[in-house]
Protein backbone atom coordinates (compact mmCIF):
# COMPACT_ATOMS: atom_id res chain seq x y z
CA UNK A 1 -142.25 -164.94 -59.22
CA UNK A 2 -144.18 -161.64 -60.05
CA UNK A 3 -143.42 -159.73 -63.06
CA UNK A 4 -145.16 -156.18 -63.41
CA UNK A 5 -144.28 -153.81 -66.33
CA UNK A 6 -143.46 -150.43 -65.21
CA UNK A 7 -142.35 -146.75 -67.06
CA UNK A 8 -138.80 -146.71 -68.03
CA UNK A 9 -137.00 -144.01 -66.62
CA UNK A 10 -133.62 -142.85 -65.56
CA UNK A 11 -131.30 -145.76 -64.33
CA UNK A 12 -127.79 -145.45 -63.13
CA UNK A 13 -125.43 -148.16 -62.93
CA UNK A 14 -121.80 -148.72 -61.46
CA UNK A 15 -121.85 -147.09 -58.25
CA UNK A 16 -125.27 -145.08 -59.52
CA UNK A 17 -122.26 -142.52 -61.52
CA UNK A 18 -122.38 -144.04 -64.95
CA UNK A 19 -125.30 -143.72 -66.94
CA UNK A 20 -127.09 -146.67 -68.93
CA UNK A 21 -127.29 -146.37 -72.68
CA UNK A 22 -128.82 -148.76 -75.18
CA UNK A 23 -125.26 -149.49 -77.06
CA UNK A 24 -125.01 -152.84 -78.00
CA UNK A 25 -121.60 -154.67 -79.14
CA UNK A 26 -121.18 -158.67 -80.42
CA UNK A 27 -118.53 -159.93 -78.69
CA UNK A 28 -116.65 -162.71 -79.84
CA UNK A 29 -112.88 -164.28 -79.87
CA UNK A 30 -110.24 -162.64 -81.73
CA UNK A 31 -107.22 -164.67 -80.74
CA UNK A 32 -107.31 -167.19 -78.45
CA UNK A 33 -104.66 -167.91 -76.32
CA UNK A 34 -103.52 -171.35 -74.73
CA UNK A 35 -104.52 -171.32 -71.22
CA UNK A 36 -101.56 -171.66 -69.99
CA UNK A 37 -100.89 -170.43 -66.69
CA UNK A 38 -97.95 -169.06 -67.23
CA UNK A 39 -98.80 -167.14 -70.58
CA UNK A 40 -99.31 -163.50 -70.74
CA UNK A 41 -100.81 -161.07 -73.41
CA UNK A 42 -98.77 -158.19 -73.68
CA UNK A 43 -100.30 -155.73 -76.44
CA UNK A 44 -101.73 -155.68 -79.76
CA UNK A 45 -101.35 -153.44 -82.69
CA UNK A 46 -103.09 -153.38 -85.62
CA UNK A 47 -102.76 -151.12 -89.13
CA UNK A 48 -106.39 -151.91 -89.90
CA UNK A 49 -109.06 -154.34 -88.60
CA UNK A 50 -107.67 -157.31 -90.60
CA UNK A 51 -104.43 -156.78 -90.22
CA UNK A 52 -102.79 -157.17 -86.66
CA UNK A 53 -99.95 -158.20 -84.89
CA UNK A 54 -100.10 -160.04 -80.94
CA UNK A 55 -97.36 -160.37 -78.29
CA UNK A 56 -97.40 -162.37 -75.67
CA UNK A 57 -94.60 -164.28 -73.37
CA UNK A 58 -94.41 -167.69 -72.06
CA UNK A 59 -92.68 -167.62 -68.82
CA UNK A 60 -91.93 -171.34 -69.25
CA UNK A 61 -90.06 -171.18 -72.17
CA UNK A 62 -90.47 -168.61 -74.93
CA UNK A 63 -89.90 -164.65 -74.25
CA UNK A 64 -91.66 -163.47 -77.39
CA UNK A 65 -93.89 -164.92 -79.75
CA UNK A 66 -95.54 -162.61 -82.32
CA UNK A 67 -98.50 -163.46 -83.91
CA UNK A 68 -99.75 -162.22 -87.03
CA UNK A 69 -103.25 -161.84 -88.79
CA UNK A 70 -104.20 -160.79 -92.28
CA UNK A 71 -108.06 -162.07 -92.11
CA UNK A 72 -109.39 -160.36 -88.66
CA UNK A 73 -108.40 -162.77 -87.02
CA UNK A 74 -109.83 -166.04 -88.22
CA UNK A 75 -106.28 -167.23 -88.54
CA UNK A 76 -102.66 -166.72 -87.04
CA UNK A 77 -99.22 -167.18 -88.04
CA UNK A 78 -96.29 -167.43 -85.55
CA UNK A 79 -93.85 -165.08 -87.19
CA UNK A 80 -91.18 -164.97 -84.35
CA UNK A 81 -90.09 -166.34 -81.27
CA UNK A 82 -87.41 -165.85 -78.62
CA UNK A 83 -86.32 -169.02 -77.27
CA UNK A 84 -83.01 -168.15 -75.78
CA UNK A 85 -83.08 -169.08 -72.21
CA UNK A 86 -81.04 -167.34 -68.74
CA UNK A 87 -80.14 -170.69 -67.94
CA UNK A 88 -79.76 -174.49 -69.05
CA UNK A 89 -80.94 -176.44 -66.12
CA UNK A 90 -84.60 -177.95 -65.71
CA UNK A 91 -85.74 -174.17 -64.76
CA UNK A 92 -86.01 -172.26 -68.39
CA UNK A 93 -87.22 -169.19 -68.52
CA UNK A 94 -86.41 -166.69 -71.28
CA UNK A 95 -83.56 -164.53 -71.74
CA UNK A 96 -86.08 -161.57 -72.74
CA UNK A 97 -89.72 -160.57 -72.02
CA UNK A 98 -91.23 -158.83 -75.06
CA UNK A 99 -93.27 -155.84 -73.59
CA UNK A 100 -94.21 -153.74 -76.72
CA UNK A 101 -95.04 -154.31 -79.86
CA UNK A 102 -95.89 -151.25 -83.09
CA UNK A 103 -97.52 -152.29 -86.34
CA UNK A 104 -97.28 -149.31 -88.77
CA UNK A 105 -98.92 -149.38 -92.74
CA UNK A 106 -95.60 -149.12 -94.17
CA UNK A 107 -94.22 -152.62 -93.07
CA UNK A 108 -92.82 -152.04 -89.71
CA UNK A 109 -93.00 -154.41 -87.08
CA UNK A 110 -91.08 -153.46 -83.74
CA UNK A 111 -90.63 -155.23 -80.97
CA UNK A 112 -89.42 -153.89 -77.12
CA UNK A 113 -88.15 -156.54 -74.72
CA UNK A 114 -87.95 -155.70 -70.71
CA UNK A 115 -84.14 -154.83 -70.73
CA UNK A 116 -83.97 -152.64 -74.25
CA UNK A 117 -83.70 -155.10 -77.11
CA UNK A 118 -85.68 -154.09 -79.99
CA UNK A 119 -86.45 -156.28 -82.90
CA UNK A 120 -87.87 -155.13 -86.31
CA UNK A 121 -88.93 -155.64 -89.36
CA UNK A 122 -89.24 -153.85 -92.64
CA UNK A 123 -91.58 -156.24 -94.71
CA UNK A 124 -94.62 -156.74 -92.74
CA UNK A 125 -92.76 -159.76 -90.61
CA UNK A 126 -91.14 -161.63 -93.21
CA UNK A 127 -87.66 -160.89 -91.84
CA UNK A 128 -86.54 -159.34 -88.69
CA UNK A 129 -83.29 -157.60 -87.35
CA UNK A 130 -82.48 -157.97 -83.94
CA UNK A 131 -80.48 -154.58 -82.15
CA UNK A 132 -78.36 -154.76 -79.16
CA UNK A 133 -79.90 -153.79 -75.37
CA UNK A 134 -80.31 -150.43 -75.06
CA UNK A 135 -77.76 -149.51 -72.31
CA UNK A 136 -78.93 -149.81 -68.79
CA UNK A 137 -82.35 -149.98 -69.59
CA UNK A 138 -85.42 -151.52 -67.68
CA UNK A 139 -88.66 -150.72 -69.09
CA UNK A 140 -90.96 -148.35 -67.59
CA UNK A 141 -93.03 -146.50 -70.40
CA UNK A 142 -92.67 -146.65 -74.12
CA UNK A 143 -94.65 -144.11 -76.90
CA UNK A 144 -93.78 -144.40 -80.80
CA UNK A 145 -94.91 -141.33 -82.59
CA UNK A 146 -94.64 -142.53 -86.25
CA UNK A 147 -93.23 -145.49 -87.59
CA UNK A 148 -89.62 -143.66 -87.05
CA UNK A 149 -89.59 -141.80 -83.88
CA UNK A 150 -89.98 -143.08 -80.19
CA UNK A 151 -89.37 -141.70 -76.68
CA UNK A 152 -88.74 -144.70 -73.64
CA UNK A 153 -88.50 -144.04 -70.20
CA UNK A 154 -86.39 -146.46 -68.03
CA UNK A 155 -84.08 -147.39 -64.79
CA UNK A 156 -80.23 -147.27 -64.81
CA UNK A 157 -80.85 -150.64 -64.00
CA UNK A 158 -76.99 -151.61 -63.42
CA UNK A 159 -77.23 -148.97 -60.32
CA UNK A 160 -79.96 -150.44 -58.53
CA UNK A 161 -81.56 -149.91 -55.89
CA UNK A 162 -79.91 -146.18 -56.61
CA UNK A 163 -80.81 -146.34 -60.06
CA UNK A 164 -81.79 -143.04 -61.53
CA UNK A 165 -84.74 -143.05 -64.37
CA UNK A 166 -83.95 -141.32 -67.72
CA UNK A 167 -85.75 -140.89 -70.97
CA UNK A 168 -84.21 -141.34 -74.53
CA UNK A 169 -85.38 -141.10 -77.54
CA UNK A 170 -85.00 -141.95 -81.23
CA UNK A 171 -85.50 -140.94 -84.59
CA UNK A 172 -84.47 -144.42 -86.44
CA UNK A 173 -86.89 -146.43 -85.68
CA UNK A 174 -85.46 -147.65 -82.41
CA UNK A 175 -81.73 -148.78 -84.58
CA UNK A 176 -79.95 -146.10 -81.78
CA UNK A 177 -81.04 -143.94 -79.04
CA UNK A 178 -80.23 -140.69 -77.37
CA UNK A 179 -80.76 -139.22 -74.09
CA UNK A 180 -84.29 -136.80 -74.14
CA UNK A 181 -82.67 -133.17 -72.94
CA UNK A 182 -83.83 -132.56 -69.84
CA UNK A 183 -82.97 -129.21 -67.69
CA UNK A 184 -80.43 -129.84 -64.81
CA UNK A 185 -83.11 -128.19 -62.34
CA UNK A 186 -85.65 -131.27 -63.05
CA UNK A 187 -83.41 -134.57 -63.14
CA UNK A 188 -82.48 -132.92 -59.44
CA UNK A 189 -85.75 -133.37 -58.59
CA UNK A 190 -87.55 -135.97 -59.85
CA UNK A 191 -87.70 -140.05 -61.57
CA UNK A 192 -89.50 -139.93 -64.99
CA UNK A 193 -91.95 -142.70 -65.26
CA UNK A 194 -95.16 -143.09 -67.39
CA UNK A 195 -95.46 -141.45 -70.71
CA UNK A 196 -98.99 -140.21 -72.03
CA UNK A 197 -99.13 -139.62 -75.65
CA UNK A 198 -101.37 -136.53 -76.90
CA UNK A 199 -103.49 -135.43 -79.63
CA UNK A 200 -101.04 -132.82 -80.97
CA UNK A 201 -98.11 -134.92 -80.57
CA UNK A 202 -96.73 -133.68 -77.43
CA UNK A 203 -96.57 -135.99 -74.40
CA UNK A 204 -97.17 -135.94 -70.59
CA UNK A 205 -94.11 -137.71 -68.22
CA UNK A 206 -95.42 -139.00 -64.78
CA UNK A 207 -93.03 -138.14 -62.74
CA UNK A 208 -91.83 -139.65 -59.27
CA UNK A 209 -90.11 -137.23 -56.16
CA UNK A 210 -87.33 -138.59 -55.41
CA UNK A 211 -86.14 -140.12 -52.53
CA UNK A 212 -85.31 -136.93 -49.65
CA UNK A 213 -87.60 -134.33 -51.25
CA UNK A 214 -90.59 -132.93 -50.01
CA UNK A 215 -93.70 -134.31 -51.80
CA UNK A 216 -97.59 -133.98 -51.14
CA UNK A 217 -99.05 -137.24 -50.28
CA UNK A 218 -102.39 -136.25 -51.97
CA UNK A 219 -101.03 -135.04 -55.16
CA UNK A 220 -99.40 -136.17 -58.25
CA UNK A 221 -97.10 -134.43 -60.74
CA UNK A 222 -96.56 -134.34 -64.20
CA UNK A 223 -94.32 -132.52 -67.09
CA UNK A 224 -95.57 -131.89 -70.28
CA UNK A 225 -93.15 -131.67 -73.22
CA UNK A 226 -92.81 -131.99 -76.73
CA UNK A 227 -90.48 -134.88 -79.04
CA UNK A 228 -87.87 -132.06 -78.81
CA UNK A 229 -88.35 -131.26 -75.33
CA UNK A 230 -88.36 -127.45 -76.55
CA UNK A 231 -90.76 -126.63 -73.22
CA UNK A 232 -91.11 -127.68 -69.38
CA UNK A 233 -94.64 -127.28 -68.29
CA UNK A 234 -95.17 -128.38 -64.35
CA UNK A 235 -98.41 -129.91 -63.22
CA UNK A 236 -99.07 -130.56 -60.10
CA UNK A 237 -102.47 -132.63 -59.64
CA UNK A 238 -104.76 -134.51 -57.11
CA UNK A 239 -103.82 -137.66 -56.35
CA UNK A 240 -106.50 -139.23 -58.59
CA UNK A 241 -105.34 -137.92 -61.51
CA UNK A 242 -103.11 -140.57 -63.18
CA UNK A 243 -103.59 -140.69 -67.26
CA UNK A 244 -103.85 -137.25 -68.30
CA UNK A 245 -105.04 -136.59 -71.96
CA UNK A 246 -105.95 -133.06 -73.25
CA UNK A 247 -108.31 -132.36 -76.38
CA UNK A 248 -106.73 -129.13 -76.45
CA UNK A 249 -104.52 -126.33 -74.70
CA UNK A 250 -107.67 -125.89 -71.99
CA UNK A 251 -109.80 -129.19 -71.97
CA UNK A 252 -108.95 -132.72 -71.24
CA UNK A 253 -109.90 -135.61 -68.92
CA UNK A 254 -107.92 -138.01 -66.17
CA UNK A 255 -108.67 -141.67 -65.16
CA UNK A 256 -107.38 -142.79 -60.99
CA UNK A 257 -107.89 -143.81 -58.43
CA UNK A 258 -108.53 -142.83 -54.91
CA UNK A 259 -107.06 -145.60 -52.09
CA UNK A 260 -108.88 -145.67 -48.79
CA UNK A 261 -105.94 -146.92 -46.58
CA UNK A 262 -106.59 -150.28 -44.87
CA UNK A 263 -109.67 -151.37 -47.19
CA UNK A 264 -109.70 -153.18 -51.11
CA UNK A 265 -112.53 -151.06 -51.89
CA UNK A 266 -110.88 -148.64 -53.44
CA UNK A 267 -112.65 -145.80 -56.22
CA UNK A 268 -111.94 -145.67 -60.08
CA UNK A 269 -112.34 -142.21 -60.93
CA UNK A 270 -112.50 -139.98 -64.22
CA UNK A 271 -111.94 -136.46 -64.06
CA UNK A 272 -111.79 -133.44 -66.44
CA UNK A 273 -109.81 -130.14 -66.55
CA UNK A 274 -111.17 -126.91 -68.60
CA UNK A 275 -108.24 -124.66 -67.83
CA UNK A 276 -105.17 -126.71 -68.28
CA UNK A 277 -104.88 -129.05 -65.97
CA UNK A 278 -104.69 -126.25 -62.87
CA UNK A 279 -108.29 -127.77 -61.10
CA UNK A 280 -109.72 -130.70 -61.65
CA UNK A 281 -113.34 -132.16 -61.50
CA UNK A 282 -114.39 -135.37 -60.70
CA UNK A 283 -116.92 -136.57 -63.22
CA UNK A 284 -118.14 -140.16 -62.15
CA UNK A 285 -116.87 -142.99 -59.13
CA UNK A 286 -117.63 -146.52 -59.25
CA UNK A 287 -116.33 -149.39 -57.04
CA UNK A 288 -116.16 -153.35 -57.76
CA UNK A 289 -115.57 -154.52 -60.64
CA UNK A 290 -114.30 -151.39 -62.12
CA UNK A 291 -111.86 -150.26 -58.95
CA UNK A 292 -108.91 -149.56 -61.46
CA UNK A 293 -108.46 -147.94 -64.66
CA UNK A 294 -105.79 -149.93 -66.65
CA UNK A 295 -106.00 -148.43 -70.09
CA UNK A 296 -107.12 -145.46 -71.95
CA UNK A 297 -107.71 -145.42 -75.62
CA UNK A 298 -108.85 -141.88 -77.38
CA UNK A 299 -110.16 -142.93 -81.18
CA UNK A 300 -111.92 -139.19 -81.27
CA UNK A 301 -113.16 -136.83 -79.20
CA UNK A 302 -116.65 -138.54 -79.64
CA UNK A 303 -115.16 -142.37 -78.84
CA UNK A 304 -113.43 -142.43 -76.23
CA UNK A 305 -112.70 -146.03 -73.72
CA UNK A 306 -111.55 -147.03 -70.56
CA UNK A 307 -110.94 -150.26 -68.89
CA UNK A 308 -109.93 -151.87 -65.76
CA UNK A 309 -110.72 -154.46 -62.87
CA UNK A 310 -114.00 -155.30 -64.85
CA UNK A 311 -115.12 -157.59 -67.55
CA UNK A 312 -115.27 -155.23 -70.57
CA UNK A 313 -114.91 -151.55 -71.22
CA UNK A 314 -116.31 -148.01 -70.43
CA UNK A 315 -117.38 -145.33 -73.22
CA UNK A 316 -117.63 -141.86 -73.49
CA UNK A 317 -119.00 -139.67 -76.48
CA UNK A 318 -118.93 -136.00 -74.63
CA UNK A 319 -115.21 -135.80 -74.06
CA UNK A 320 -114.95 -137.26 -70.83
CA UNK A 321 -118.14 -135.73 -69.50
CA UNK A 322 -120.21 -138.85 -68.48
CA UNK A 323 -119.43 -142.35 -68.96
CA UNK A 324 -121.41 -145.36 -69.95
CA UNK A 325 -120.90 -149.04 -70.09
CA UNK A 326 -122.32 -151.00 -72.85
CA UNK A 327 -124.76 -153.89 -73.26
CA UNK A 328 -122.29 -156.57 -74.15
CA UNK A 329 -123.95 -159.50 -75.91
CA UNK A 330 -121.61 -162.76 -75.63
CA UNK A 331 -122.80 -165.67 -78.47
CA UNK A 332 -119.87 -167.75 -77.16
CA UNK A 333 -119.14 -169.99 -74.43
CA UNK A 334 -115.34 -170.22 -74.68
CA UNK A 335 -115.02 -165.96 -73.84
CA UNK A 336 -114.01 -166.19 -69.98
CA UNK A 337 -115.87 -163.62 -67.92
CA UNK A 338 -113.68 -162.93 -65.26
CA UNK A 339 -113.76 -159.52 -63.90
CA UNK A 340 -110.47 -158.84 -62.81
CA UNK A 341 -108.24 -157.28 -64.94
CA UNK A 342 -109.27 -155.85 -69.23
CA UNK A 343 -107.54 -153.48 -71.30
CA UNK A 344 -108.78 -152.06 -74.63
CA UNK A 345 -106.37 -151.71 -77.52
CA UNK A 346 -107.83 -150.40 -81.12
CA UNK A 347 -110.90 -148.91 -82.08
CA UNK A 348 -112.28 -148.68 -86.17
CA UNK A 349 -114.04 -146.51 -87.59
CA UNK A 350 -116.07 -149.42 -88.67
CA UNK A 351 -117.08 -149.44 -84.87
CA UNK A 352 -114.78 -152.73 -83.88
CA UNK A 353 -113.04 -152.55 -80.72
CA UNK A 354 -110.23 -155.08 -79.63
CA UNK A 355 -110.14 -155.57 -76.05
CA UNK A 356 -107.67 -158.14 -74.13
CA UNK A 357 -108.31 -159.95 -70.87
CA UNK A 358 -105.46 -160.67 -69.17
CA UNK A 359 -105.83 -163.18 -65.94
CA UNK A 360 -107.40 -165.33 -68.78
CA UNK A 361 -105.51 -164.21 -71.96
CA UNK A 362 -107.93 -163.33 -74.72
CA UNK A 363 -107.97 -160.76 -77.18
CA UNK A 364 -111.79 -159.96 -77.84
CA UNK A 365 -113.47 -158.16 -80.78
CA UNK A 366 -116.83 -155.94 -80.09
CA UNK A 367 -118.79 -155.09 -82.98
CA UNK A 368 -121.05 -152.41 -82.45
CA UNK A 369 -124.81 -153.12 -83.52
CA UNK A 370 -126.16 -150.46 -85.69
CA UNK A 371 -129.11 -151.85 -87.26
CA UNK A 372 -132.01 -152.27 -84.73
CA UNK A 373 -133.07 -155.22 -86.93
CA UNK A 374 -130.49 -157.91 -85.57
CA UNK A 375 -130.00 -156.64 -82.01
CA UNK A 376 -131.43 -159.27 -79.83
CA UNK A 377 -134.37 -158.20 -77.69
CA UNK A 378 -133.33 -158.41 -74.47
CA UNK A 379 -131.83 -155.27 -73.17
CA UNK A 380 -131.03 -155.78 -68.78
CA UNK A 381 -130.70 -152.48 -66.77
CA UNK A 382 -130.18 -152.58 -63.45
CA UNK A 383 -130.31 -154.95 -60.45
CA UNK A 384 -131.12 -154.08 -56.67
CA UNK A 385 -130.57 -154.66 -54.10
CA UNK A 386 -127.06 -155.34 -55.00
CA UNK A 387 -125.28 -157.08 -52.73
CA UNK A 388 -128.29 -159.14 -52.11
CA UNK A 389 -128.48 -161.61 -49.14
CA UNK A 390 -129.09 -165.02 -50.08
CA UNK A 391 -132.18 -166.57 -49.60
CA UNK A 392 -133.74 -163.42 -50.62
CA UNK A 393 -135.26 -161.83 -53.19
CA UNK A 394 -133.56 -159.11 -55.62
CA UNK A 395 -135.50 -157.17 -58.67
CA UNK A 396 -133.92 -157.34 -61.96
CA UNK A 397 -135.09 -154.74 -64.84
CA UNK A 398 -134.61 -154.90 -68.26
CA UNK A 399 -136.79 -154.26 -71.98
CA UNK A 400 -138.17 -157.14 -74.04
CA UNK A 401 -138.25 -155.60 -77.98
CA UNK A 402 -139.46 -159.21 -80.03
CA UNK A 403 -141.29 -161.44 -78.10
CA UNK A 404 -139.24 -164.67 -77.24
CA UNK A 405 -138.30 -167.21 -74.65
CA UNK A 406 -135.91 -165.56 -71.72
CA UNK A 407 -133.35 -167.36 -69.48
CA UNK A 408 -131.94 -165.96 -66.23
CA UNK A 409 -129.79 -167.91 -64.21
CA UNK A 410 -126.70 -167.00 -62.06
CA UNK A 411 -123.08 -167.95 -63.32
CA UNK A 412 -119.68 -168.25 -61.62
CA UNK A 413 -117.28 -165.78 -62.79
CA UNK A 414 -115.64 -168.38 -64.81
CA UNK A 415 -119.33 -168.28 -66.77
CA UNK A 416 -120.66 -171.93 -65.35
CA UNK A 417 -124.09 -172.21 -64.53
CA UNK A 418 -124.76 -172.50 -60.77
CA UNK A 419 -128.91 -171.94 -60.38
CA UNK A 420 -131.44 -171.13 -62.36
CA UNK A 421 -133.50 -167.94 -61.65
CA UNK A 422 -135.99 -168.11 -64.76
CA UNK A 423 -137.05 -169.27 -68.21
CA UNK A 424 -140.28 -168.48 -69.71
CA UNK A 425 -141.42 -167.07 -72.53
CA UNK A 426 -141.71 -162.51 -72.47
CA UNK A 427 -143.58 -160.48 -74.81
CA UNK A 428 -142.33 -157.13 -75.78
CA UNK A 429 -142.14 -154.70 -72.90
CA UNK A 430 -140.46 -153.14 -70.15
CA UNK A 431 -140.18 -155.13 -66.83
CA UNK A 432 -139.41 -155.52 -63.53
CA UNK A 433 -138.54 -159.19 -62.23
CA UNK A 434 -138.64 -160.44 -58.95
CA UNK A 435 -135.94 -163.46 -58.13
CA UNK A 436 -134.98 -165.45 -55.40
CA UNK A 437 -131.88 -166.69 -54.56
CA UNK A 438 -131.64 -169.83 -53.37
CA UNK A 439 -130.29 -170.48 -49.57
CA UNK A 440 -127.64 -172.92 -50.35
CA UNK A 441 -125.64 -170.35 -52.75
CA UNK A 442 -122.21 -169.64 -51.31
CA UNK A 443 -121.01 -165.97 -50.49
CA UNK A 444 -119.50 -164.31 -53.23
CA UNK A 445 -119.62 -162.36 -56.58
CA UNK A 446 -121.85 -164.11 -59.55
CA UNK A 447 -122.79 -163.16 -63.23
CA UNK A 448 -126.78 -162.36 -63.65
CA UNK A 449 -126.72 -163.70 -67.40
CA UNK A 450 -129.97 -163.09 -69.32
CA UNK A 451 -130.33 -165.25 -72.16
CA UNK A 452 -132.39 -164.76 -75.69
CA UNK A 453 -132.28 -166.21 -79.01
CA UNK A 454 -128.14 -167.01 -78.63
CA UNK A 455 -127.25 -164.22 -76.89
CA UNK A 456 -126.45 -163.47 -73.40
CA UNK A 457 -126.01 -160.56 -71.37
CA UNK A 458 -124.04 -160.60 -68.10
CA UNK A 459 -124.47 -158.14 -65.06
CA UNK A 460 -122.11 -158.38 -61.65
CA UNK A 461 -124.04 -159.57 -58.72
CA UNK A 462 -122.77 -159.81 -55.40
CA UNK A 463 -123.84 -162.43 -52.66
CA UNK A 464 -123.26 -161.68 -48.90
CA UNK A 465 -124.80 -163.57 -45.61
């Protein structure tokens, strides 16, 4: 094994578009969910870092169950549950699937189910009142502006497969709903899916062409309105351009995609717009594990996150401008690693972060490290080659700050230990390790976890004869 210490410089990660920073987060559990095939994390909302509420479903059994925390999440109460099933026989499955779920500092709870039924409370999820189904509703998109006004998107669901898509909206906190006015020459046109909430309050509707009309394969369209619908603006976009959010009337970014036809390698992209949303630029690309952008979340224009097909999150502090992904340092063994599907929820201005994995369900909390004093000395950079052939040798580099012993050893994607790569002790430094892999590993895609006082650090690493 040689280790030689060489100048830092320059190192691009992710498809050599995302630039390496030294930002370090403590991740650890915030609610732990049974792992139970069948259970899915739907969303989490929070009034401040203490004080959160969690939906998930049980497709067994329960439709809803909302959780509740008032410590950060050292402990959680069950504070409803839908147990009302489509049918009695030895197949149960719920009535409902709870979908969304708002948490607002006055007391109100709200709940959205698949097919329209809201549930809410007034005193922080001591009581609740259950509404009937919004009519002919199936749930496509759903933005609450305040604790009293919302806007839903949905099929006619009654009519399908001709079922048209409208958008409603209410002022009551979800008790009664009206339909969004729309002009005539637009509901001609097009379905009304996805809703993107702005900065200013107005919103962005992903729209659909409908069936018969003449649409641009490589493009994708957009209104944007405001909660009164008072204007119309038409966008049309390329096709990577999927989650639109402007920081003002000329500047804004876009996560996509771009699909190569026949192939699963397909390209995450961000973008950004300076005059409107007419052109677009792309600003980084990166392939497996981050081949899908799932969720956006805008805290400021200086914190901004994205997540996807890839264990853990994205971060931009330039508006969109270049993206980083950063050093994650995992003190438990129960967190689940499996790059295949995240979403981030809440950011503090404490610097906490809520993130959800959702093949596994776990809602996870990342503390950002400011104090140079606790963060663990390891800091890994980059890997190559990367896929790597086994039975040969790749070149990890990382930074050594305190002298200590350092483990390296590859991991399934479940996080069990399949070889170890190295363990000695490393004085402070900058370095560039050779490894081996061994010639019995299988084909595949493996965590690189580097190891130090507690903490480990995981990078992808993919296997190939």
């Amino acid at each position: 094994m040689r280790i030689s210490l060489y100048i830092p410089i320059l190192i691009f990660v992710l498809n050599m578009n995302l630039l390496s920073m030294n930002e370090n987060y403590k991740i650890e559990i915030f609610n732990n969910i049974p792992s139970n095939v069948l259970t899915k994390l739907m969303k989490i909302s929070c009034i401040d870092e203490n004080n959160c509420i969690s939906l998930r479903t049980d497709n067994n059994g329960t439709g809803i169950m909302l959780e509740k925390t008032t410590d950060g999440g050292n402990s959680w109460t069950l504070i409803y549950a839908d147990t009302s099933f489509k049918s009695s026989d030895s197949i149960y499955y719920p009535k409902f699937y709870g979908v969304e779920c708002e948490y607002f500092d006055n007391g109100t709870i709200l709940i959205l189910t698949d097919y329209g039924k809201i549930i809410r409370s007034n005193d922080y999820g001591e009581t609740f009142t259950e509404y009937p189904e919004i009519k002919n509703y199936l749930y496509n998109s759903f933005v609450m502006f305040d604790s009293l006004n919302a806007i839903t998107t949905s099929t006619e669901w009654y009519d399908l497969p001709d079922a048209e898509y409208q958008i409603l909206k209410s002022t009551d906190a979800c008790e009664s709903w009206i339909d969004f006015t729309v002009p005539d020459s637009i509901t001609e046109k097009w379905n009304f899916y996805s809703l993107n909430l702005q900065k200013d309050g107005s919103i962005f509707v992903y729209i659909h062409v409908k069936y018969g009309i003449v649409s641009d394969s490589t493009k994708n369209y957009f209104y944007h309105t405001d909660f009164e619908g008072s204007f119309w603006n038409f966008l049309e976009v390329p096709k990577y351009v999927d989650y639109v959010y402007m920081f003002d009337e000329y500047e804004g970014f876009a996560t996509g995609k771009i699909q190569i036809p026949g192939s699963l390698n397909d390209t995450a992209v961000t973008s950004k717009t300076y005059d409107g949303g007419k052109t677009w630029e792309i600003k980084s690309k990166t392939t497996w594990p981050f081949e899908l952008f799932s969720s956006q979340l805008v805290h400021n224009d200086t914190n901004i996150f994205i997540a996807g097909t890839g264990f853990g999150f994205l971060k931009s502090t330039d508006k969109g401008e270049s993206w980083f992904e950063p050093n994650l340092q995992i003190t438990d063994d129960n967190i689940y690693l499996l790059p295949l599907l995240t979403s981030v929820h809440t950011y503090f201005d404490s610097h906490i972060l809520y993130f959800v994995t959702h093949i596994r369900p776990q809602v996870l909390k990342a503390t950002k490290i400011i104090s140079s004093v606790n963060v663990p000395s390891v800091k890994p950079k980059r890997i190559y080659p990367n896929p790597v052939t086994y039975g040969s040798d790749f070149v990890a580099e990382y930074e050594i700050a305190t002298p200590g012993h350092l483990k390296m050893y590859l991991s399934d994607l479940s996080g069990r230990e399949v070889c170890p790569l190295y363990s000695d002790f490393a004085e402070s430094g900058s370095y560039s390790t050779s490894l081996r892999l061994p010639e019995n590993i299988s084909s595949g895609s493996y965590w690189l976890v580097s190891e130090q006082n507690g903490y480990k650090h995981v990078q992808l690493l993919n296997v190939v004869k």
